[in-house]
Protein backbone atom coordinates (compact mmCIF):
# COMPACT_ATOMS: atom_id res chain seq x y z
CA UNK A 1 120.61 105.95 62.26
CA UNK A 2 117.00 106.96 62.85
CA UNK A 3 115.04 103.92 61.63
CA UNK A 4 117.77 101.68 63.96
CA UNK A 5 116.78 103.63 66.97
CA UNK A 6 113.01 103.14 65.85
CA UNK A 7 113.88 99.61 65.58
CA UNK A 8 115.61 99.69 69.09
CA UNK A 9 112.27 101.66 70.58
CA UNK A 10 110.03 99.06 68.88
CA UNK A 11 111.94 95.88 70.37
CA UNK A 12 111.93 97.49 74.00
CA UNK A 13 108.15 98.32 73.82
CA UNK A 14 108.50 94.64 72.98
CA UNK A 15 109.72 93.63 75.46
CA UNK A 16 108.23 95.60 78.41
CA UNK A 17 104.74 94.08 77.04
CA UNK A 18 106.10 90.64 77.46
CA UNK A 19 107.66 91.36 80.68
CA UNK A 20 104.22 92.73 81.75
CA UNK A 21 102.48 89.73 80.77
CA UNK A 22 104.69 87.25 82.28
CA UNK A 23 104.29 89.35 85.63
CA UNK A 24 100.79 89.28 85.52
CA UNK A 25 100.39 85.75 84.89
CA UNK A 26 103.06 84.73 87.65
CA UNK A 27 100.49 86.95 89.68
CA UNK A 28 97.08 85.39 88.46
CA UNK A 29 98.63 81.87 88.78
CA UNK A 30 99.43 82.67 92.90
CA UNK A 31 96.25 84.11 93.72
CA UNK A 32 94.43 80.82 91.80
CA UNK A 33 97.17 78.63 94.32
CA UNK A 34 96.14 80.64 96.91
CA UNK A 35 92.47 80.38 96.57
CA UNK A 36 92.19 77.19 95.21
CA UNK A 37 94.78 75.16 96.58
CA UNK A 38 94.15 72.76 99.51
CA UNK A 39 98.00 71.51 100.57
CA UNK A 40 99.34 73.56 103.97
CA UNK A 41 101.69 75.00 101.46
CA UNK A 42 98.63 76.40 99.27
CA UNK A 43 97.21 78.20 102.48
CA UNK A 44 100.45 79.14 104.17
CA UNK A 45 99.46 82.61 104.46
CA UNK A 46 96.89 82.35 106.63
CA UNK A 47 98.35 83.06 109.52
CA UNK A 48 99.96 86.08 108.50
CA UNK A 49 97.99 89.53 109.32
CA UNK A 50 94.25 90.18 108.43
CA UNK A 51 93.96 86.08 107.64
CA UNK A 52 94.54 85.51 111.79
C-alpha cells in the first residue's frame, strides 16, 4: 500500500510539472504576440490602463 501511494505522489508531482510548463509557455507565447505581433488583434491592449 505504501509504494502505490509513492507511485500516486510521483505521478501528481508529474503532473503539476507539466501543468506548470504548459502555463508558462501559454504565458511566454502571449507576451511574444503581444510584443511582436503587428495585427489590431496583436496590440489590442493598448488602450487599456498604463498603455493609454
Amino acid at each position: 500500500m505504501v509504494q502505490d501511494t509513492l507511485e500516486w505522489y510521483a505521478g501528481e508531482i508529474f503532473e503539476g510539472k507539466f501543468n506548470f510548463s504548459y502555463g508558462g509557455f501559454l504565458i511566454l507565447s502571449a507576451l511574444l504576440f503581444y510584443f511582436l505581433g503587428s495585427t489590431p488583434t496583436a496590440k489590442a491592449l493598448n488602450g487599456c490602463g498604463k498603455f493609454q
